[in-house]
C-alpha atoms as a PDB file:
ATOM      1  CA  UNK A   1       0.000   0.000   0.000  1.00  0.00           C
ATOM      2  CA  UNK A   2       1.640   3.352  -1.128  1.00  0.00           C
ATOM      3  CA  UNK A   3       2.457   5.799   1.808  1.00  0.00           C
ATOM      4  CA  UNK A   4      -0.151   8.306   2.297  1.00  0.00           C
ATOM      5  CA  UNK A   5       1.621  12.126   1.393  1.00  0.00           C
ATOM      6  CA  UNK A   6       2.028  14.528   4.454  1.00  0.00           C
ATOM      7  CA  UNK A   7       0.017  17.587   4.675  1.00  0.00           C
ATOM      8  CA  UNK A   8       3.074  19.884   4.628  1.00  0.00           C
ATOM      9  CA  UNK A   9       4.391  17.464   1.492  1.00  0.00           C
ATOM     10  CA  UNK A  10       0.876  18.137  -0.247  1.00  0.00           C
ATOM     11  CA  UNK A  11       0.588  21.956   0.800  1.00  0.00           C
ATOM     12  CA  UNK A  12       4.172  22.573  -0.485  1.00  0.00           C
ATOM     13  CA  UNK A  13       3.519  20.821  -3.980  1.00  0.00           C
ATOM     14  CA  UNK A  14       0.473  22.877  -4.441  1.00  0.00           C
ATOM     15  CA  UNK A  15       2.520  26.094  -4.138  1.00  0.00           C
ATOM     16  CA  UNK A  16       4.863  25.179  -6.285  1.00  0.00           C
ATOM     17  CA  UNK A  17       2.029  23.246  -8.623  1.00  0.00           C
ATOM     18  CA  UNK A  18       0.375  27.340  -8.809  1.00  0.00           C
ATOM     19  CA  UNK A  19       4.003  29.247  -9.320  1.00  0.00           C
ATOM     20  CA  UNK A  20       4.027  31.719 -11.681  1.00  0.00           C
ATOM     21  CA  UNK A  21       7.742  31.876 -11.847  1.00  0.00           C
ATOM     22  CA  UNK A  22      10.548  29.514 -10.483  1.00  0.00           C
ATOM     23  CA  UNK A  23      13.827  30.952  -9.133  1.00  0.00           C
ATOM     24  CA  UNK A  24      17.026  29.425  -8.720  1.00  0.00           C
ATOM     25  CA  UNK A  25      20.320  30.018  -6.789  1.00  0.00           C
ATOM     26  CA  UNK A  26      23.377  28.223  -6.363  1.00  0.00           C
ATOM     27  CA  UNK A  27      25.719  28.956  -3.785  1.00  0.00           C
ATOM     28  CA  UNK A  28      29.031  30.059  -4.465  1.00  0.00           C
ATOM     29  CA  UNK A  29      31.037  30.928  -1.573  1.00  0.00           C
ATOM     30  CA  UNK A  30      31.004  34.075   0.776  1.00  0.00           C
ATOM     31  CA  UNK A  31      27.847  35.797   0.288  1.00  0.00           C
ATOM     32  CA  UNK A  32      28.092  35.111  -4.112  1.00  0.00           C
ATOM     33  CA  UNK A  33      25.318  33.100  -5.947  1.00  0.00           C
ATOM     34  CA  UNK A  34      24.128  32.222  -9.095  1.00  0.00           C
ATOM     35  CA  UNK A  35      20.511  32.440 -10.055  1.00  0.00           C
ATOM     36  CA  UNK A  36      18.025  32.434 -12.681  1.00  0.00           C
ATOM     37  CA  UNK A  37      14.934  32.214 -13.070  1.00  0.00           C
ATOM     38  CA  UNK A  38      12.176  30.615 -15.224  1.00  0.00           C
ATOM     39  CA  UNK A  39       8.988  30.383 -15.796  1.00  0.00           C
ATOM     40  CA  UNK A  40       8.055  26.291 -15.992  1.00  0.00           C
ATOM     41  CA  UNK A  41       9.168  23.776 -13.348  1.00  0.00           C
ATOM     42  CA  UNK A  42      10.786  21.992 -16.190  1.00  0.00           C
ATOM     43  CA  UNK A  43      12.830  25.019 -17.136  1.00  0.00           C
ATOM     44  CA  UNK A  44      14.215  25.254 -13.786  1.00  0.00           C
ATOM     45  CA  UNK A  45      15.503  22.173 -13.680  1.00  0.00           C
ATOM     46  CA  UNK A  46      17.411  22.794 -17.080  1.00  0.00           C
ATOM     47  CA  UNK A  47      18.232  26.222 -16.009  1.00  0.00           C
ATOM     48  CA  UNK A  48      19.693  24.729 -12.661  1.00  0.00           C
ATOM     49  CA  UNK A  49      21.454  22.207 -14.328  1.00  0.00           C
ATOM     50  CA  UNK A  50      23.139  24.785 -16.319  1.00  0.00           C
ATOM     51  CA  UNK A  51      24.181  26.580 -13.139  1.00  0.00           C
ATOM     52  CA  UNK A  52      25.829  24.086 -11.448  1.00  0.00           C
ATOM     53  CA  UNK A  53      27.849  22.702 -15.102  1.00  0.00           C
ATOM     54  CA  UNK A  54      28.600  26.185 -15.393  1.00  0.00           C
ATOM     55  CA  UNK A  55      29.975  26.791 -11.676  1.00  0.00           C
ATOM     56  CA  UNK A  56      31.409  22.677 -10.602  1.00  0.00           C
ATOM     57  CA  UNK A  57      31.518  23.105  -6.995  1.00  0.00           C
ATOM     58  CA  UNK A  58      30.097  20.271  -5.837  1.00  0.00           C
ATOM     59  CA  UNK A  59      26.524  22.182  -4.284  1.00  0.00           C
ATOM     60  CA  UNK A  60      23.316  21.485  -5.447  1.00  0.00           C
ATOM     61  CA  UNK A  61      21.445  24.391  -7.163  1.00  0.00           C
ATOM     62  CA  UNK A  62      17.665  25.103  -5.059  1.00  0.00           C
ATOM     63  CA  UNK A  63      14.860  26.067  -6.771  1.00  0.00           C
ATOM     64  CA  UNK A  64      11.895  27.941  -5.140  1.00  0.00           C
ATOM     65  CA  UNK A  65       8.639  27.858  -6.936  1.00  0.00           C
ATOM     66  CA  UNK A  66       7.117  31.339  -6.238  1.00  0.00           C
ATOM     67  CA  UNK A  67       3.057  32.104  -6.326  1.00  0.00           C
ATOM     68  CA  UNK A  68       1.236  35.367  -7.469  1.00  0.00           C
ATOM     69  CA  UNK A  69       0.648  36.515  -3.582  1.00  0.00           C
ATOM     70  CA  UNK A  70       4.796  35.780  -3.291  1.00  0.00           C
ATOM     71  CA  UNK A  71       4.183  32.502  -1.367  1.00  0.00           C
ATOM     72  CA  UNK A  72       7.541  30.786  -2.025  1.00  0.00           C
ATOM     73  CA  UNK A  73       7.879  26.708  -1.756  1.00  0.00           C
ATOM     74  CA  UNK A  74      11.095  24.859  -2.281  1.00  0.00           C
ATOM     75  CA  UNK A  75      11.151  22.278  -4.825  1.00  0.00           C
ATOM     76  CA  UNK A  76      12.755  19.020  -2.630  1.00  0.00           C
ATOM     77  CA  UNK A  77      14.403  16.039  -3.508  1.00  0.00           C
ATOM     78  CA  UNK A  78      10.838  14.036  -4.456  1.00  0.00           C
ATOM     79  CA  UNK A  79      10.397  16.529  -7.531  1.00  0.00           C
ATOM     80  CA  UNK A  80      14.564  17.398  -8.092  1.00  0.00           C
ATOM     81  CA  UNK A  81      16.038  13.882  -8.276  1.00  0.00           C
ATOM     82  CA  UNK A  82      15.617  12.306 -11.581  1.00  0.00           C
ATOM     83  CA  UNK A  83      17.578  10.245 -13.830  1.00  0.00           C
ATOM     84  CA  UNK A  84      19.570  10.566 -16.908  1.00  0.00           C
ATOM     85  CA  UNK A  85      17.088   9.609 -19.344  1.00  0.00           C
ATOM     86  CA  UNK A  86      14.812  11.296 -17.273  1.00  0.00           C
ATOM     87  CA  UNK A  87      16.764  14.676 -17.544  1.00  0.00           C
ATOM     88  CA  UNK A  88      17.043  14.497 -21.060  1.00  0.00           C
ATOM     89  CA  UNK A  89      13.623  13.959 -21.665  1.00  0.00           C
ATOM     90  CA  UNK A  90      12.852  16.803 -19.739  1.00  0.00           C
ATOM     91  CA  UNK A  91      14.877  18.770 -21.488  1.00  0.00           C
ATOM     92  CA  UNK A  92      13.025  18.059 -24.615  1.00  0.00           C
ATOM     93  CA  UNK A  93       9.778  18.896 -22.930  1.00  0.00           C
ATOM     94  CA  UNK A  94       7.843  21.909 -24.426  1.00  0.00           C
ATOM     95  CA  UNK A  95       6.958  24.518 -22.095  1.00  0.00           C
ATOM     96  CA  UNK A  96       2.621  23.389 -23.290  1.00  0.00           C
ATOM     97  CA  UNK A  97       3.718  20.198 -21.884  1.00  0.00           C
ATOM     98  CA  UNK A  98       4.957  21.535 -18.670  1.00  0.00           C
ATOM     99  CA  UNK A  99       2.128  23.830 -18.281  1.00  0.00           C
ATOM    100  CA  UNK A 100       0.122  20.064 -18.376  1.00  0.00           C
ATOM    101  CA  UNK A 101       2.411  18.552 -15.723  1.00  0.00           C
ATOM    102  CA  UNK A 102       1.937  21.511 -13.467  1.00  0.00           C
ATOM    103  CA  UNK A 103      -1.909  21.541 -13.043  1.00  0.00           C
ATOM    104  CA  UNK A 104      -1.653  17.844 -12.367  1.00  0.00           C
ATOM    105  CA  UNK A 105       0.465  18.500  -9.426  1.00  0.00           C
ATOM    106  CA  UNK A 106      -2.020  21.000  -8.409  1.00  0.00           C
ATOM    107  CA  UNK A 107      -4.822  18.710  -8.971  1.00  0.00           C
ATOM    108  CA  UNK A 108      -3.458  16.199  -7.116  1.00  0.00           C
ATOM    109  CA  UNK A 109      -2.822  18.229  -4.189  1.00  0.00           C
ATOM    110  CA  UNK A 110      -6.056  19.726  -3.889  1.00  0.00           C
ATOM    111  CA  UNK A 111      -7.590  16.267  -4.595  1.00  0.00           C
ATOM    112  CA  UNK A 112      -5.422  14.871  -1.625  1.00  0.00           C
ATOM    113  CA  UNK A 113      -6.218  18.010   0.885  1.00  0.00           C
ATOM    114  CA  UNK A 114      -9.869  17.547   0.042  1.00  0.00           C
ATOM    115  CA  UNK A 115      -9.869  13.685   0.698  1.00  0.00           C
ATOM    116  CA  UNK A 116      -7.664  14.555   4.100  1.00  0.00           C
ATOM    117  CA  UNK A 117     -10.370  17.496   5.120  1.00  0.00           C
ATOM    118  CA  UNK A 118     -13.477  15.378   4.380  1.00  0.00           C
ATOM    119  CA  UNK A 119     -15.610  13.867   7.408  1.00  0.00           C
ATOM    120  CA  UNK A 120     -16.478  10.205   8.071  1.00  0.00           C
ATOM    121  CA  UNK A 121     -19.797  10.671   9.398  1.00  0.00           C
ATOM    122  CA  UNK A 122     -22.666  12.900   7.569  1.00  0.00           C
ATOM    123  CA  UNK A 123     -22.864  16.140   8.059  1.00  0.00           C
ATOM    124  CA  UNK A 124     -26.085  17.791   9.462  1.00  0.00           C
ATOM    125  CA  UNK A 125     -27.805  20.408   8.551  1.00  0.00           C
ATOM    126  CA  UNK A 126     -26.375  23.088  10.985  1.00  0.00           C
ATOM    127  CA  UNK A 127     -23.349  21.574   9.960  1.00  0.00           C
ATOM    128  CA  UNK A 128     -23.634  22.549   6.273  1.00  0.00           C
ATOM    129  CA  UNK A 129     -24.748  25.845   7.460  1.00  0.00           C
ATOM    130  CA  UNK A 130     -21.286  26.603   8.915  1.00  0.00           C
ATOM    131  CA  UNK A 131     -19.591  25.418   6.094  1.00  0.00           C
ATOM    132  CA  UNK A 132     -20.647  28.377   4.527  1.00  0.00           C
ATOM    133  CA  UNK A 133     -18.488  30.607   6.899  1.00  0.00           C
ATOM    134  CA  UNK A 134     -15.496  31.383   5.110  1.00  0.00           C
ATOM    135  CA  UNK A 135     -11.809  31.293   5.230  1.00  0.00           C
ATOM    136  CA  UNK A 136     -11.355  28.054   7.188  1.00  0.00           C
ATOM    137  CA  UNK A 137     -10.169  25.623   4.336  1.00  0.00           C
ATOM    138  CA  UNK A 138      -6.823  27.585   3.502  1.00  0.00           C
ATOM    139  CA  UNK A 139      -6.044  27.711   7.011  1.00  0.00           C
ATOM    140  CA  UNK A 140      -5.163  23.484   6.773  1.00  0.00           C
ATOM    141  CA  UNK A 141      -2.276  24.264   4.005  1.00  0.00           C
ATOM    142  CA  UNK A 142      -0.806  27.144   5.037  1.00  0.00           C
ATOM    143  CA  UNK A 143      -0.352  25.785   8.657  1.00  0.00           C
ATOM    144  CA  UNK A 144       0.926  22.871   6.748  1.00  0.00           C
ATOM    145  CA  UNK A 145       3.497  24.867   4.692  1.00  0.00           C
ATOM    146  CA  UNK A 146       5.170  25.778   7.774  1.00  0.00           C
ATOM    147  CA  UNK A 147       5.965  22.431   8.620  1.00  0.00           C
ATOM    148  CA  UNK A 148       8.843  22.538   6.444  1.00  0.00           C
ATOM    149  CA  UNK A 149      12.730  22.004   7.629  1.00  0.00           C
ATOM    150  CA  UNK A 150      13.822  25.328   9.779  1.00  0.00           C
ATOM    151  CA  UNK A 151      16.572  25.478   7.479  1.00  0.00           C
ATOM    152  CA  UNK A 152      14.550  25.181   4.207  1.00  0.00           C
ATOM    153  CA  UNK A 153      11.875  27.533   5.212  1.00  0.00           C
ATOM    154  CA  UNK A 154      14.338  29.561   6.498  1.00  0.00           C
ATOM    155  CA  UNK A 155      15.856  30.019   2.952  1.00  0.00           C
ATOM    156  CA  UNK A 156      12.890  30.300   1.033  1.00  0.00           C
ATOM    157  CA  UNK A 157      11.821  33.232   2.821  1.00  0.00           C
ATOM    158  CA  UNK A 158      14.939  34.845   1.865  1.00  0.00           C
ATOM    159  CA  UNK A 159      14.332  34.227  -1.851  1.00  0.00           C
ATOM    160  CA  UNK A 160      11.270  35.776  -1.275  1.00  0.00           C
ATOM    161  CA  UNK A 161      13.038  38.460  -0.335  1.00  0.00           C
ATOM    162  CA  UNK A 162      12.517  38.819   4.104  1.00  0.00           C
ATOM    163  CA  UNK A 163      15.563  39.130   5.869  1.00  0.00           C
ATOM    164  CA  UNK A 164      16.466  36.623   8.373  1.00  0.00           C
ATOM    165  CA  UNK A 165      16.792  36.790  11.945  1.00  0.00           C
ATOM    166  CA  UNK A 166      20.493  37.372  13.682  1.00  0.00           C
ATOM    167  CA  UNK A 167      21.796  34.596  14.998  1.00  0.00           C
ATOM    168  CA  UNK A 168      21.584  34.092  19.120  1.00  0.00           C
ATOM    169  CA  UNK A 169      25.160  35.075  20.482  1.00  0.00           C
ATOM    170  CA  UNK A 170      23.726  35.686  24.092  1.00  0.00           C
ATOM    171  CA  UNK A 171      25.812  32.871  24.905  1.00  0.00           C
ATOM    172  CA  UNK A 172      28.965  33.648  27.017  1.00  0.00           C
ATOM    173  CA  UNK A 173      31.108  31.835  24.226  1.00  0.00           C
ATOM    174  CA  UNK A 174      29.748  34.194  21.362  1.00  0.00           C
ATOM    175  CA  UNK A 175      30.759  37.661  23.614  1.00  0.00           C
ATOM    176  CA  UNK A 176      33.831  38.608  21.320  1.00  0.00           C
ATOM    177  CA  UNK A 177      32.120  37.718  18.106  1.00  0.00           C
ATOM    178  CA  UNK A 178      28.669  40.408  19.286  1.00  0.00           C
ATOM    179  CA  UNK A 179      30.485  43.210  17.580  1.00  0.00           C
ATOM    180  CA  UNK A 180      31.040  42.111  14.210  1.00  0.00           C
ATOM    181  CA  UNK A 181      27.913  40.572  14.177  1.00  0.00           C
ATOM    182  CA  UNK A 182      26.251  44.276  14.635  1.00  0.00           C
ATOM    183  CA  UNK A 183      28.096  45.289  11.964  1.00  0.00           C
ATOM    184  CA  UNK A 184      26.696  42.667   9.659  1.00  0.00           C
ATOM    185  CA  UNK A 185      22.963  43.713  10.857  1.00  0.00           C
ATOM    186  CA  UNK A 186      23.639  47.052  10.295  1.00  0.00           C
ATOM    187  CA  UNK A 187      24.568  46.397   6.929  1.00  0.00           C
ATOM    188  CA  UNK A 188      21.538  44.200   6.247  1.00  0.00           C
ATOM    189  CA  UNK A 189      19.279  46.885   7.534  1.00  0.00           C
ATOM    190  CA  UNK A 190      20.718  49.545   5.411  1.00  0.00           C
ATOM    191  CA  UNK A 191      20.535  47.042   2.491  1.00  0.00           C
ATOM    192  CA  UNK A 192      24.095  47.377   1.741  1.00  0.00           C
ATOM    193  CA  UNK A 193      24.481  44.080  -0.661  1.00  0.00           C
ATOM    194  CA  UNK A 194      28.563  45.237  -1.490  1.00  0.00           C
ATOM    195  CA  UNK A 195      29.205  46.253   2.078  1.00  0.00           C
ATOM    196  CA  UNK A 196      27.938  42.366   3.298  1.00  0.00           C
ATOM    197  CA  UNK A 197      29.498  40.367   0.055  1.00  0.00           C
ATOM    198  CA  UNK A 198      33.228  42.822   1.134  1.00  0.00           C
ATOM    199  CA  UNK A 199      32.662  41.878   5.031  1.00  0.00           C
ATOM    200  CA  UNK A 200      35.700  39.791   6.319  1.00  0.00           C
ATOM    201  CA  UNK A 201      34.168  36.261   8.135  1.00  0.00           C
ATOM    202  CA  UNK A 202      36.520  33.635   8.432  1.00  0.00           C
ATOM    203  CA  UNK A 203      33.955  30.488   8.592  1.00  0.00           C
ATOM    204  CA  UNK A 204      36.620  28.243  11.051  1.00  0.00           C
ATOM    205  CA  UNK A 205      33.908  28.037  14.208  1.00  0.00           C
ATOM    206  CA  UNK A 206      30.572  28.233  15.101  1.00  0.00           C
ATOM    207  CA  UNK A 207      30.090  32.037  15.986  1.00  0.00           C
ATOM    208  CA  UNK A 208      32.032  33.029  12.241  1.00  0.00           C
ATOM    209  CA  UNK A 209      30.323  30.085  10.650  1.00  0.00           C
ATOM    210  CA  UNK A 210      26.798  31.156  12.146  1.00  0.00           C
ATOM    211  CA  UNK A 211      27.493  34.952  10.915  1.00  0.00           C
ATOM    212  CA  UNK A 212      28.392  33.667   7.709  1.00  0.00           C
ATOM    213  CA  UNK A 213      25.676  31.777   6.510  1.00  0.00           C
ATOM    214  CA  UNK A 214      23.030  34.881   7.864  1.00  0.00           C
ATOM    215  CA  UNK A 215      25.580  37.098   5.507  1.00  0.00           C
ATOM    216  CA  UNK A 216      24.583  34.897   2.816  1.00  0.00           C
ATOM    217  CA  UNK A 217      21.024  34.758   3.398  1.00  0.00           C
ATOM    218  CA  UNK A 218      20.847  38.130   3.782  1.00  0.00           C
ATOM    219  CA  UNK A 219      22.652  38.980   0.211  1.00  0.00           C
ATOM    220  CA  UNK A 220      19.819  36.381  -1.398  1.00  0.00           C
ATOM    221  CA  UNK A 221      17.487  38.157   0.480  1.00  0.00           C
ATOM    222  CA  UNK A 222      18.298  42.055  -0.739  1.00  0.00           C
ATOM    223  CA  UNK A 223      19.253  40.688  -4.035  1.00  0.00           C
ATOM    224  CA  UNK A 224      15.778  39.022  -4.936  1.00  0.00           C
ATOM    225  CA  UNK A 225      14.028  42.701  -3.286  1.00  0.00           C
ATOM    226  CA  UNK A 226      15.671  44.192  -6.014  1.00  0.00           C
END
């Protein structure tokens, strides 16, 4: 019997399922990416698979499919993985074909939510009275979206542009690392992309490696405002 797809599995397919564009970045190294963006799931892949012949540094490229009301979901293993022959059929694909493959997925989640929301028992008549009252069935996937990986969610919010949070040095063992990181906020708040991608961190512990990787997510983060 097949395994029955999680909510937050189902919710996050149906964002990317209703993208209007797909945006990808590839990591480069201290606070540098390459993107692109494009506007089928199927060019994505292609156009992420360019990135990372293009820059060989052994990271995966991530692509984020992004709604019209700038909901952003990350496309995950399940939907990146495929094989050879599988990639160059893709690549062959015509963009009327992937149009096709993306209202499936949406079809199929909103099939799947619907089946998941449904009751066992028949509904009375008071029941189907309250029904009516609105805003109550979106409430299911969007709780469900945020049952993502920290880390995930916490990087597709900054291709959707919203800066991250600071790291927590309140620890004791973070005191002589507290200045530089309120440099690095500063800069982040003023939106100064050069300033942040120029900023000296040598990644060799926790507190540098911490400040490093909110550098980062702060560059993808000003860099897809713009």
């Amino acid at each position: 019997m097949p395994k029955k797809p999680h909510p937050a599995d189902l919710a996050n397919a149906a964002i990317i399922a209703a993208a209007i564009r797909f945006d990808i970045a590839l990591f480069l190294g201290t606070g540098r990416f390459a993107t692109a963006t494009a506007e089928t799931l199927d060019q994505a892949r292609i156009e992420a698979a360019r990135l990372a012949s293009e820059n060989p540094n052994g990271r995966r490229p991530l692509i984020y499919g992004v709604t019209a009301d700038g909901r952003s979901g990350l496309v995950t293993d399940a939907f990146f993985n495929q094989t050879k022959t599988e990639t160059t059929t893709m690549q062959k694909t015509t963009s009327t074909t992937a149009k096709k493959t993306n209202g499936l997925l949406a079809s199929t989640a909103i099939k799947q939510i619907a089946k998941a929301e449904k009751p066992a028992a028949k509904k009375s008549k008071a029941a189907k009275s309250a029904k009516a009252k609105p805003a109550k069935s979106a409430k299911p996937a969007k709780a469900a979206a945020k049952k993502l990986g920290m880390r995930a969610q916490i990087e597709a919010d900054a291709m959707a542009g919203k800066l991250p949070s600071p790291p927590d040095f309140s620890a004791e063992t973070h005191a002589r690392f507290r200045p530089k990181l309120a440099e690095l906020v500063k800069l982040a708040k003023a939106g100064n992309v050069a300033g942040l991608k120029k900023f000296d961190i040598k990644p060799i512990s926790s507190s540098p490696k911490a400040m490093d990787r909110y550098r980062n997510l702060c560059v993808m983060a000003l860099t897809a405002k713009k």
